[in-house]
C-alpha atoms as a PDB file:
ATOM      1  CA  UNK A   1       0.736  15.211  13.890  1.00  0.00           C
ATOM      2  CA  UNK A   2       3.298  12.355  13.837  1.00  0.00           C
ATOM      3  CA  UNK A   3       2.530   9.162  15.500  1.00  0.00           C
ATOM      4  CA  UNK A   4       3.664   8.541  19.424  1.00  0.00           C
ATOM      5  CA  UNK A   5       6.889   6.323  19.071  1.00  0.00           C
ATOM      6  CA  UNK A   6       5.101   4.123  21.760  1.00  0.00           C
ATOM      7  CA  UNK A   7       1.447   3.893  19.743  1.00  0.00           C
ATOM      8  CA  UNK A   8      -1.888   4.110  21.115  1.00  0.00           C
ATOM      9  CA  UNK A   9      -2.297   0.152  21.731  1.00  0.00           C
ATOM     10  CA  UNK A  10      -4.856  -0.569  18.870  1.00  0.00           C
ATOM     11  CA  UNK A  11      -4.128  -3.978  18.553  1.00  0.00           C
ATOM     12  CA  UNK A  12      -3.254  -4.560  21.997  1.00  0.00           C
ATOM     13  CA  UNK A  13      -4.022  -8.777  22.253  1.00  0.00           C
ATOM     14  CA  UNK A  14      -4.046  -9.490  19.125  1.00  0.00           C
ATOM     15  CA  UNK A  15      -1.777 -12.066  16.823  1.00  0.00           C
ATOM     16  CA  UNK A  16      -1.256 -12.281  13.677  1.00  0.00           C
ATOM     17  CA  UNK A  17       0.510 -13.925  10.890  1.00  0.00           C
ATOM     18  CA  UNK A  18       2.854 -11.144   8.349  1.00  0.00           C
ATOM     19  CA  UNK A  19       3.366 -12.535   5.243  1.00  0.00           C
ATOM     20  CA  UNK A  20       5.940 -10.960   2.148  1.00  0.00           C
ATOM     21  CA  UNK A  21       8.376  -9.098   4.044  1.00  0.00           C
ATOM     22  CA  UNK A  22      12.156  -8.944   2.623  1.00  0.00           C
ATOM     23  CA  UNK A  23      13.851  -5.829   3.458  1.00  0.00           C
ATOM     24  CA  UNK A  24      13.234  -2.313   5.517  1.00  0.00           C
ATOM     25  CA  UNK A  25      11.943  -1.106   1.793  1.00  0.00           C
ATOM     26  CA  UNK A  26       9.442  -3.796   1.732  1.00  0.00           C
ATOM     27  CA  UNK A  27       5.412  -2.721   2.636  1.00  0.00           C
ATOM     28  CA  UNK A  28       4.986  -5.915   4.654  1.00  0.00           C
ATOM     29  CA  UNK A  29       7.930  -4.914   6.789  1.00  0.00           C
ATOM     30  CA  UNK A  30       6.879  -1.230   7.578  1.00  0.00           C
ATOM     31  CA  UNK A  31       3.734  -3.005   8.757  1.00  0.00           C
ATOM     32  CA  UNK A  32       5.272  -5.293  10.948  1.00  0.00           C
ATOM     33  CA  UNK A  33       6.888  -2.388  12.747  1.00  0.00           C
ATOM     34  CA  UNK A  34       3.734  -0.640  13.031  1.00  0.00           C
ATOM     35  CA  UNK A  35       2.355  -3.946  14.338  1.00  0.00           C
ATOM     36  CA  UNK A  36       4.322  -4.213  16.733  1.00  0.00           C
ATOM     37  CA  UNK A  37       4.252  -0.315  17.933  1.00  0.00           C
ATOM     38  CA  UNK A  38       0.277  -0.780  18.186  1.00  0.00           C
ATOM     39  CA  UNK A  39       1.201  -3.855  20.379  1.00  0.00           C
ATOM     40  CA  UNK A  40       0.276  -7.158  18.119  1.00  0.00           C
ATOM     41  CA  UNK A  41       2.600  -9.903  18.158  1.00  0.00           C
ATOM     42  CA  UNK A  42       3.348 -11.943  14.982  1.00  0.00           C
ATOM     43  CA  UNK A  43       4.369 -14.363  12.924  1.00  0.00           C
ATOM     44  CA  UNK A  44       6.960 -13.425  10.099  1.00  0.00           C
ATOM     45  CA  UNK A  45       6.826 -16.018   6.761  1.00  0.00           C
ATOM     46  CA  UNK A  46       8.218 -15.470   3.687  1.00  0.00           C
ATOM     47  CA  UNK A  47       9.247 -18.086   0.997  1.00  0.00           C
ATOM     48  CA  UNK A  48      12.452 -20.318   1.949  1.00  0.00           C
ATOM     49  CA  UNK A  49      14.173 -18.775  -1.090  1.00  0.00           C
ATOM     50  CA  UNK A  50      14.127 -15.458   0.521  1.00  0.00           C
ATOM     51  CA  UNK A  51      16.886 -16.922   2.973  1.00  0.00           C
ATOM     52  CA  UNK A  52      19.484 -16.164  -0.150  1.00  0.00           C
ATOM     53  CA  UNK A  53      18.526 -12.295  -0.597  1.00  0.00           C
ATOM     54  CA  UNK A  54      16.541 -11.092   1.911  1.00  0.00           C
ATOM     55  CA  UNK A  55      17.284  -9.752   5.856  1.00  0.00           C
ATOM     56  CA  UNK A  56      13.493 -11.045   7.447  1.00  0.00           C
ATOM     57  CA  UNK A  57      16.336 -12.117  10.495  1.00  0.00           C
ATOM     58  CA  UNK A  58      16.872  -8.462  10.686  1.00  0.00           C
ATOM     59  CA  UNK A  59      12.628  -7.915  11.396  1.00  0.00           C
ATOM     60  CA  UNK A  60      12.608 -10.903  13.817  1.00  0.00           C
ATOM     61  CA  UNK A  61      15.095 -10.052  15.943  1.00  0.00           C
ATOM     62  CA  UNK A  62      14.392  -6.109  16.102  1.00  0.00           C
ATOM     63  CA  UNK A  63      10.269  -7.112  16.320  1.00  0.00           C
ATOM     64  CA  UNK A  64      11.059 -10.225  18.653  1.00  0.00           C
ATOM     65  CA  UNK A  65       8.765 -12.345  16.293  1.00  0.00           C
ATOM     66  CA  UNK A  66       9.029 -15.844  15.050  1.00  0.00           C
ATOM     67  CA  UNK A  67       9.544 -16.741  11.067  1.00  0.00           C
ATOM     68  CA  UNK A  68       7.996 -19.670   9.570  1.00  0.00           C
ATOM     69  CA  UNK A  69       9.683 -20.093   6.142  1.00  0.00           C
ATOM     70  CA  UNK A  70       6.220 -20.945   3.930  1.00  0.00           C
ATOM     71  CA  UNK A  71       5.698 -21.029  -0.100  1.00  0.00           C
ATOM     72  CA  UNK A  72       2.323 -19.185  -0.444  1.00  0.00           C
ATOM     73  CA  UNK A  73       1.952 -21.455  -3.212  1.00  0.00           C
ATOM     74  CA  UNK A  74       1.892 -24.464  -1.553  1.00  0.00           C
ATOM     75  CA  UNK A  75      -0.825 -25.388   0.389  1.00  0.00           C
ATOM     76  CA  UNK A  76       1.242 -27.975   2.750  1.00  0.00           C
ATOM     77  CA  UNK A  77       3.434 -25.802   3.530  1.00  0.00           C
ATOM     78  CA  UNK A  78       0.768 -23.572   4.075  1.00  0.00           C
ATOM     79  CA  UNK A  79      -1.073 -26.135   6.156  1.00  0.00           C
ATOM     80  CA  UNK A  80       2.111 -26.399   8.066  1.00  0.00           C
ATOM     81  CA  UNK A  81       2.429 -22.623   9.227  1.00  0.00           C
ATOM     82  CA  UNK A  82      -0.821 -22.927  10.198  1.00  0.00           C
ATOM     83  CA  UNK A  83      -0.641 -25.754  12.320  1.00  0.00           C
ATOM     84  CA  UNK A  84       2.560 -24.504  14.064  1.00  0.00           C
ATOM     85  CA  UNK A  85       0.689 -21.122  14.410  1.00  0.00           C
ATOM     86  CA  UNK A  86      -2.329 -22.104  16.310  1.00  0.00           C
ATOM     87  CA  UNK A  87      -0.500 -24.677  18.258  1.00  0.00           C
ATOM     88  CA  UNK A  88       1.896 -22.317  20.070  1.00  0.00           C
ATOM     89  CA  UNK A  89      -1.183 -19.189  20.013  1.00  0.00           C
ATOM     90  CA  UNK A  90      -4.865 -20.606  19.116  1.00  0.00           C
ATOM     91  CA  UNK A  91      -6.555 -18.811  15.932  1.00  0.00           C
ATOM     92  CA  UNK A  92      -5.113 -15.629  15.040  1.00  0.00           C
ATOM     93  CA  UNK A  93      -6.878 -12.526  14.967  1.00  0.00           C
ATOM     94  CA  UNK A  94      -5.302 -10.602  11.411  1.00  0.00           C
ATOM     95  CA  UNK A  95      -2.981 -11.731   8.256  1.00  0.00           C
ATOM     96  CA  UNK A  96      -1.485  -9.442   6.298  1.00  0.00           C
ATOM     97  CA  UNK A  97      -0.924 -10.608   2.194  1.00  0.00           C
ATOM     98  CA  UNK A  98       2.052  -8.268   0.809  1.00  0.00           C
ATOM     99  CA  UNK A  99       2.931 -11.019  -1.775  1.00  0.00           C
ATOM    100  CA  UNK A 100       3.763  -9.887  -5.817  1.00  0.00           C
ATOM    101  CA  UNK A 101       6.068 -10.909  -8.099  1.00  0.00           C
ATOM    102  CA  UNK A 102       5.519 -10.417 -12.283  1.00  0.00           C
ATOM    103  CA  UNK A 103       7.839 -12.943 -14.045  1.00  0.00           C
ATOM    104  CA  UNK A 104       7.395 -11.638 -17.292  1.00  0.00           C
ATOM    105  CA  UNK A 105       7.932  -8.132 -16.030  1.00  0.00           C
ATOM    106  CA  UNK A 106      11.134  -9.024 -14.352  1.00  0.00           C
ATOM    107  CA  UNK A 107      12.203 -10.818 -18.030  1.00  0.00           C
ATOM    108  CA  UNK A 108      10.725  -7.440 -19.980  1.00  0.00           C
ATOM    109  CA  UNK A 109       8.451  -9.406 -21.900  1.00  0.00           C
ATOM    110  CA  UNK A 110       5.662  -7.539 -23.043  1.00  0.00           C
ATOM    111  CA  UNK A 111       2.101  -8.265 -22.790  1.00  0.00           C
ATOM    112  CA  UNK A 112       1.418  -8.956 -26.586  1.00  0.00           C
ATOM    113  CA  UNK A 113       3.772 -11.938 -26.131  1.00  0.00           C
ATOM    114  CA  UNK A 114       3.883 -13.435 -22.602  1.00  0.00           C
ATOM    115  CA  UNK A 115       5.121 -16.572 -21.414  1.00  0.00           C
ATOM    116  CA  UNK A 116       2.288 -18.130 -20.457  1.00  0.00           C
ATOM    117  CA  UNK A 117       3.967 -20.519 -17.767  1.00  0.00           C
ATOM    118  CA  UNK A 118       5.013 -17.229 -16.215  1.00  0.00           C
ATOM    119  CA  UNK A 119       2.439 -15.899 -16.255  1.00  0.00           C
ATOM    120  CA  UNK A 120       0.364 -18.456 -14.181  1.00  0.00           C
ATOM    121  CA  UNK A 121       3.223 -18.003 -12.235  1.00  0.00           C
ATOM    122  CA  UNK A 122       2.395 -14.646 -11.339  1.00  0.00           C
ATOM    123  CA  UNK A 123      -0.984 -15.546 -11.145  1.00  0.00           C
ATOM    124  CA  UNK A 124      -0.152 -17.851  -8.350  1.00  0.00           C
ATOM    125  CA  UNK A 125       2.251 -15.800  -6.357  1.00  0.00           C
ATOM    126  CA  UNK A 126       1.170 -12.657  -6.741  1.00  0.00           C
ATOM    127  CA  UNK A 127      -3.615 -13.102  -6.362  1.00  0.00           C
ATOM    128  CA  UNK A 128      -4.035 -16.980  -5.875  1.00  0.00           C
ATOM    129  CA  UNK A 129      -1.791 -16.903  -2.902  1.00  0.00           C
ATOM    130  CA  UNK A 130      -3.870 -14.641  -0.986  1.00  0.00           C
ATOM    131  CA  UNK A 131      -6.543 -17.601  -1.809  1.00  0.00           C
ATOM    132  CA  UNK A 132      -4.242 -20.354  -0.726  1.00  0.00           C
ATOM    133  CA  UNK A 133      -3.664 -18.612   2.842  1.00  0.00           C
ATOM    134  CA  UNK A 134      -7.045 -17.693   3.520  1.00  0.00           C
ATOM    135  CA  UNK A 135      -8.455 -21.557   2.894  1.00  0.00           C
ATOM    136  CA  UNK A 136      -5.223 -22.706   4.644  1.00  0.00           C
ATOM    137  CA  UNK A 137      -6.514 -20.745   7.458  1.00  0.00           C
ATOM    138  CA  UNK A 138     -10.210 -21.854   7.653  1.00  0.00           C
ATOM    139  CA  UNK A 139      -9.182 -25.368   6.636  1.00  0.00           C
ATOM    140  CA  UNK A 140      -6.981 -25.397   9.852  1.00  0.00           C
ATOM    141  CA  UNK A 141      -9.605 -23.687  12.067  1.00  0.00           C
ATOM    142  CA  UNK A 142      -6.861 -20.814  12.401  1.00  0.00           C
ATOM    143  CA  UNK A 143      -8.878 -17.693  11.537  1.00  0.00           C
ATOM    144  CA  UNK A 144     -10.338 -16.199  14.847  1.00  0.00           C
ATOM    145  CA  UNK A 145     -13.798 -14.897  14.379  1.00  0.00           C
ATOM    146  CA  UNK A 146     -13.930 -11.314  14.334  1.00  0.00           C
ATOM    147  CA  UNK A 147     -10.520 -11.251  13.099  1.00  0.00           C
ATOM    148  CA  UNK A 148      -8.850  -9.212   9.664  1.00  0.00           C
ATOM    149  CA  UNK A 149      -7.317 -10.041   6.655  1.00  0.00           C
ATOM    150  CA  UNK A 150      -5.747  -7.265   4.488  1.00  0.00           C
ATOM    151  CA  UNK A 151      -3.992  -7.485   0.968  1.00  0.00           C
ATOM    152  CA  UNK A 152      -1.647  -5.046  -0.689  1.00  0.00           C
ATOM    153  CA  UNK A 153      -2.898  -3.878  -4.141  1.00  0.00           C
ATOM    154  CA  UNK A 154      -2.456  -1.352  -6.850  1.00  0.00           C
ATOM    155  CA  UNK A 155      -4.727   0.814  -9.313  1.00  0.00           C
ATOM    156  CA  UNK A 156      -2.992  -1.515 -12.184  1.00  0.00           C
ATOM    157  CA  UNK A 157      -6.236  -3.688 -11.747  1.00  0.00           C
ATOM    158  CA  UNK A 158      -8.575  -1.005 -12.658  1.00  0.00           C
ATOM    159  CA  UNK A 159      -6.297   1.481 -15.154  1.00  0.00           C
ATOM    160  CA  UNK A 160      -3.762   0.084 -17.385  1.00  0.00           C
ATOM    161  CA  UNK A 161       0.251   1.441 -16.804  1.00  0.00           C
ATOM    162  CA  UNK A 162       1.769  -0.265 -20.023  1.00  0.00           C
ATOM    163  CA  UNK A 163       4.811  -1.377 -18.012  1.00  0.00           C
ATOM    164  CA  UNK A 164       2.883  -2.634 -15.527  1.00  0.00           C
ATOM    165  CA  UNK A 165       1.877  -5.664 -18.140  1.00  0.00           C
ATOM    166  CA  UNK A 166       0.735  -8.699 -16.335  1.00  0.00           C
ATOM    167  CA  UNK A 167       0.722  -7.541 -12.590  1.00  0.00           C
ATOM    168  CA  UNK A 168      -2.416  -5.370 -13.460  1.00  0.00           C
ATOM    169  CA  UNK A 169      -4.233  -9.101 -14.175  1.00  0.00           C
ATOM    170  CA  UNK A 170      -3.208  -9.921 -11.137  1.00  0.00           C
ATOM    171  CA  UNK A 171      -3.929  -7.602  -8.651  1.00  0.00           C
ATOM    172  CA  UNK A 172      -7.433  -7.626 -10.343  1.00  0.00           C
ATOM    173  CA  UNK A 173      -7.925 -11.057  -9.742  1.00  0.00           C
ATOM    174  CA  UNK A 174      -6.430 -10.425  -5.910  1.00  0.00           C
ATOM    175  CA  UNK A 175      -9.051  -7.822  -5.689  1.00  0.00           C
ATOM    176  CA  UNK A 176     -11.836 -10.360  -6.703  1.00  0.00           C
ATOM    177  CA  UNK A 177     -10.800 -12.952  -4.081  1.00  0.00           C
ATOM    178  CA  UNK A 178     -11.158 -10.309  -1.469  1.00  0.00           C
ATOM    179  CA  UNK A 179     -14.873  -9.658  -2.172  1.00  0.00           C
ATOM    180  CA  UNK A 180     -15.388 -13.414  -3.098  1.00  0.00           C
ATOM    181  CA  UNK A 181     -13.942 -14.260   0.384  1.00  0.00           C
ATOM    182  CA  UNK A 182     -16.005 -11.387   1.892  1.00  0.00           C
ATOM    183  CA  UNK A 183     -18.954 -12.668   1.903  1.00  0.00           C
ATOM    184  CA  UNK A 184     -18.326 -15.579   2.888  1.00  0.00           C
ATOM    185  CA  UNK A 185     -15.584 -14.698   5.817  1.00  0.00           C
ATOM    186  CA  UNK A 186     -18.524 -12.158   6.925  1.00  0.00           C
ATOM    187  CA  UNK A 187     -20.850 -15.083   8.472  1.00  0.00           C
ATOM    188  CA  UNK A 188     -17.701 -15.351  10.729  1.00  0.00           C
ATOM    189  CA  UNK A 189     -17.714 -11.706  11.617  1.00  0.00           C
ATOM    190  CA  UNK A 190     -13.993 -11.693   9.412  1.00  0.00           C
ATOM    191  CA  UNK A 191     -12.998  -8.582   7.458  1.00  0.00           C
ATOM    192  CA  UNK A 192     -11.003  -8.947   4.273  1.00  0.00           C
ATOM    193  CA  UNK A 193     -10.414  -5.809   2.224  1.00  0.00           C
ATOM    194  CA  UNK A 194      -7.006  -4.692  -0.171  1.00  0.00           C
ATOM    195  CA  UNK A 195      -5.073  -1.600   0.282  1.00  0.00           C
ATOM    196  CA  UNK A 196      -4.883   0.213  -3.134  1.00  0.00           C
ATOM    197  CA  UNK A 197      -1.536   1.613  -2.284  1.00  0.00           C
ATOM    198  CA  UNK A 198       0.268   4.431  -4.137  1.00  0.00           C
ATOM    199  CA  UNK A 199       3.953   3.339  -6.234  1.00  0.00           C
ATOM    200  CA  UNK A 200       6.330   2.822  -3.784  1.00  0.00           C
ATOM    201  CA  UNK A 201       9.948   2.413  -3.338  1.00  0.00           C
ATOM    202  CA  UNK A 202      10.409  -1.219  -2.566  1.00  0.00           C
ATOM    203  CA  UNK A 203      12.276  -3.836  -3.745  1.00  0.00           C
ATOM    204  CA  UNK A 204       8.989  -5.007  -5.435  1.00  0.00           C
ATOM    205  CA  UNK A 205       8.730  -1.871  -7.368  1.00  0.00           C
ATOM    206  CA  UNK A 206      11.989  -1.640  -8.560  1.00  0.00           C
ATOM    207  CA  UNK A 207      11.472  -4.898 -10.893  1.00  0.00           C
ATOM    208  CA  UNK A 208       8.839  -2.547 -13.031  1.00  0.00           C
ATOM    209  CA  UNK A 209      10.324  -1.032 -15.971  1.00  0.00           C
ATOM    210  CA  UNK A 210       9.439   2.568 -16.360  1.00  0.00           C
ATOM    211  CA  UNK A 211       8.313   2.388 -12.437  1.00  0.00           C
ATOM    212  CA  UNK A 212      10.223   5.819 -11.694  1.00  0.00           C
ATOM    213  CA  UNK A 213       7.870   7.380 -14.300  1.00  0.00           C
ATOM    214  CA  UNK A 214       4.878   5.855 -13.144  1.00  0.00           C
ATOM    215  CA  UNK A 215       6.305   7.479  -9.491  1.00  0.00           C
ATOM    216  CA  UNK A 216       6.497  10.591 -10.961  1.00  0.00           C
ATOM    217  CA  UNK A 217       3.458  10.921 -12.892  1.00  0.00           C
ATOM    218  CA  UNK A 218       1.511   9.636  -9.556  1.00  0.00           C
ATOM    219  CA  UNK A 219       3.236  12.525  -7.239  1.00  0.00           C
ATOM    220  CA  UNK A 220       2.719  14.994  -9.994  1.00  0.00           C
ATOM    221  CA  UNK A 221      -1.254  14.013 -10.004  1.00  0.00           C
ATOM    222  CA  UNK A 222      -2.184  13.105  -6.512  1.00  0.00           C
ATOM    223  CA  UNK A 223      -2.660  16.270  -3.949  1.00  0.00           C
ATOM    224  CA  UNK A 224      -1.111  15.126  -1.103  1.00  0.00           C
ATOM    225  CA  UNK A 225       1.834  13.433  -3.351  1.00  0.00           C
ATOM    226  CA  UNK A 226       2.641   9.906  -3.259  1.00  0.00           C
ATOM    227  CA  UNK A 227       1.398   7.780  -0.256  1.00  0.00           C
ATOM    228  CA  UNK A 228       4.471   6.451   1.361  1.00  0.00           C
ATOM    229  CA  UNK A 229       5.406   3.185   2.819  1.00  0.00           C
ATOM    230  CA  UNK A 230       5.110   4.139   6.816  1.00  0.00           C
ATOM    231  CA  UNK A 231       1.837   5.982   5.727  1.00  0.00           C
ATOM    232  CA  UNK A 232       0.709   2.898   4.489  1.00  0.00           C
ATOM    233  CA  UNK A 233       1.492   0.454   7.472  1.00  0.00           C
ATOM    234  CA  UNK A 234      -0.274   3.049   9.472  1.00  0.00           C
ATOM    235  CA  UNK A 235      -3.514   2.219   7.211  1.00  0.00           C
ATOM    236  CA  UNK A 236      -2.991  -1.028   7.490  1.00  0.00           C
ATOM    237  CA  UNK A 237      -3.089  -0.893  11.074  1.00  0.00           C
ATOM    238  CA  UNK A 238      -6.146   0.572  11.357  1.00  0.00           C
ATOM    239  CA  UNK A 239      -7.880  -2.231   9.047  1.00  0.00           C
ATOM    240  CA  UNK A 240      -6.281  -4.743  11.568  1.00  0.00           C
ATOM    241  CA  UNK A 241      -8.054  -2.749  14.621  1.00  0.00           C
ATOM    242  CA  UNK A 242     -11.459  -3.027  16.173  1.00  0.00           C
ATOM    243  CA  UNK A 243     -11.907   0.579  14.373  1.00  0.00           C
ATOM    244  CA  UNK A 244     -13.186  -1.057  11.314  1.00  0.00           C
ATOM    245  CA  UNK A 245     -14.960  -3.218  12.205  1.00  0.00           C
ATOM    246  CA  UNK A 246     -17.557  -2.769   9.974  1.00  0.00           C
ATOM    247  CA  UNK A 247     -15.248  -2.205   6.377  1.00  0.00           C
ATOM    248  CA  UNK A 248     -15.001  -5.439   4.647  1.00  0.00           C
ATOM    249  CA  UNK A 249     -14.727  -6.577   0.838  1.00  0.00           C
ATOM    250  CA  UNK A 250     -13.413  -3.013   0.279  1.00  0.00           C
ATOM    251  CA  UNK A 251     -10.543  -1.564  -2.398  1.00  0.00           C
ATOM    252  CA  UNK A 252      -9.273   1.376  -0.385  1.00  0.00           C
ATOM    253  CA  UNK A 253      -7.054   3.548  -2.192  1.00  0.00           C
ATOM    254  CA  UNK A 254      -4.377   5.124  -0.227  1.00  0.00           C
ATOM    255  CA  UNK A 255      -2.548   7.361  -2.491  1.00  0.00           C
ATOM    256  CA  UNK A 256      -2.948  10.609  -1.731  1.00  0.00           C
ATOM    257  CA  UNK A 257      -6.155  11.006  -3.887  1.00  0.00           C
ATOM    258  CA  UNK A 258      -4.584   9.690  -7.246  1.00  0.00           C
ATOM    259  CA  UNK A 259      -7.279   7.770  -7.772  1.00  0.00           C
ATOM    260  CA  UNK A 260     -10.002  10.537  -7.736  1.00  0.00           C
ATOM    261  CA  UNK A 261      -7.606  12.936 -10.038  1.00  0.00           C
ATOM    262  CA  UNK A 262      -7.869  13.534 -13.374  1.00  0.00           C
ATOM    263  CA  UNK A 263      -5.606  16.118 -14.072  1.00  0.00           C
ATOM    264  CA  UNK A 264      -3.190  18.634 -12.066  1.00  0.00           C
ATOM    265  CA  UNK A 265      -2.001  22.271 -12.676  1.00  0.00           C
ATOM    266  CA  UNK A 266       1.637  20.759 -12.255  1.00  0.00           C
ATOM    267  CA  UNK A 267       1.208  18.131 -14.728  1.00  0.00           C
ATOM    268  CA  UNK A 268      -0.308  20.476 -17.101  1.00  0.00           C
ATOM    269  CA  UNK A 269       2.629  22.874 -16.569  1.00  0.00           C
ATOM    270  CA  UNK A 270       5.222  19.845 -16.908  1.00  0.00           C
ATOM    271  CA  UNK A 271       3.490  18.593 -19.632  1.00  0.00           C
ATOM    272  CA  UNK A 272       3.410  22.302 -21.629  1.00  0.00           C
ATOM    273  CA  UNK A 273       7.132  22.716 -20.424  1.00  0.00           C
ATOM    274  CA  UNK A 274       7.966  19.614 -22.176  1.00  0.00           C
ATOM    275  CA  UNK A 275       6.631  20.119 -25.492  1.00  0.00           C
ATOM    276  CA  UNK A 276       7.928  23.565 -25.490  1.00  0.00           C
ATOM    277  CA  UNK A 277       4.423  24.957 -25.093  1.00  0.00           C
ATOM    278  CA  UNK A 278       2.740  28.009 -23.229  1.00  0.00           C
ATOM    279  CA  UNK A 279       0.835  26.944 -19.992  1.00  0.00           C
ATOM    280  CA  UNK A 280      -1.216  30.366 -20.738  1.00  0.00           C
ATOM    281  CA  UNK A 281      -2.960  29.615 -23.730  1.00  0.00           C
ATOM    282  CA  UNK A 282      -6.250  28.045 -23.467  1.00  0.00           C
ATOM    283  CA  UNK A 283      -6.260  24.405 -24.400  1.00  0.00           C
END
């Protein structure tokens, strides 16, 4: 059953700050439109460079939220959003981390022989970012208590795509700030958790070498296909929502049961079909 076009209100009251959004293909920006249909209001941010090739304009003026240009790898200008944040609203009640970039990946340099400047690079934009905002946050008193904090993340960190290269390093060290920051957000009653999303068609994704395979292998393997990106802003709602309450320092994996496969009848067949095979002999 599709989704009301006017929501059910879940996060009626509460503000928030949206970091990562570029374009309509971005995660972060399917989010922000689900935000908004669930009734939260918002802060956009992105990095001033995105000024040059992104449309976050576009997402302001359709959502009716402010931007506040921030590099997530700079904690004054971290410091700053914050500041201008709870000055205008008080502590907010969710952020939402959909921040990733893989230098090396973008250059094709494989793993055996990385840049290693670029590779703390991606380090820092993509997993120590979500670190940066989060102590920019508390440092700032700008974190309401009872509030939500959700990151976007990928099975890369647990399974190794070869193309993938770097980016798997660092969504697993992203997912290891989550639960580090779990506990201690919890004392505060605040929820952080990633969102273990399937490959999807953003602007992101398209960096990835070899990332239509890895699409198609995923929709081949996961029963329900590939998890899509309004799919998984409606997640991503309901982490932000009084509903969950209770879910913190979780990996949730919202690819239409990827993660739990290890083999389908259509990849079998597609695999057999291939290599010129017959899908009817026992293997």
């Amino acid at each position: 059953m599709p989704i009301p076009s006017d929501g059910h209100g879940l996060l009626a009251g509460k503000h928030g700050v949206i970091f990562g959004a570029l374009d309509e293909r971005s995660l972060a920006w399917q989010i922000a439109e689900a935000c908004q249909r669930e009734d939260a209001t918002f802060v956009l941010s992105n990095a001033p460079v995105t000024r040059r090739f992104g449309s976050l304009e576009g997402l302001a003026e359709k959502t009716g939220s402010p931007i506040i240009y921030a590099d997530a790898t700079n904690d004054g200008e971290l410091d700053a959003l914050f500041d201008e944040v709870t000055s205008e609203r008080g502590p907010v009640d969710f952020v939402v981390h959909s921040i990733g970039m893989g230098v090396n990946v973008r250059k094709d340099r494989p793993y055996e022989d990385l840049n290693h400047d670029w590779y703390l690079k991606t380090l820092d934009i993509s997993a120590a970012s979500l670190h940066r905002i989060v102590q920019a946050g508390l440092k700032q008193d700008a974190l309401a208590d009872g509030g939500s904090i959700v990151a976007l993340s990928y099975i890369g960190a647990q399974r190794i795509f070869s193309k993938y290269s770097e980016m798997g390093d660092a969504k697993a060290l992203l997912e290891s700030i989550v639960r580090a920051f779990g506990y201690r957000l919890g004392k505060r009653g605040i929820r952080i958790n990633s969102v273990s999303q399937s490959p999807t068609r953003t602007s992101a994704g398209s960096g990835i070498t070899g990332f239509d395979a890895m699409f198609d292998f995923a929709e081949m393997l996961a029963p329900l296909g590939n998890a899509d990106a309004a799919s998984c802003a409606d997640f991503v709602v309901t982490l932000l929502s009084d509903y969950t309450r209770m879910v913190t320092m979780q990996n949730l994996y919202h690819d239409g049961g990827f993660s739990t496969m290890g083999v389908s009848d259509h990849l079998v067949e597609t695999l057999f079909g291939a290599l010129g095979g017959d899908k009817g002999k026992d293997v």
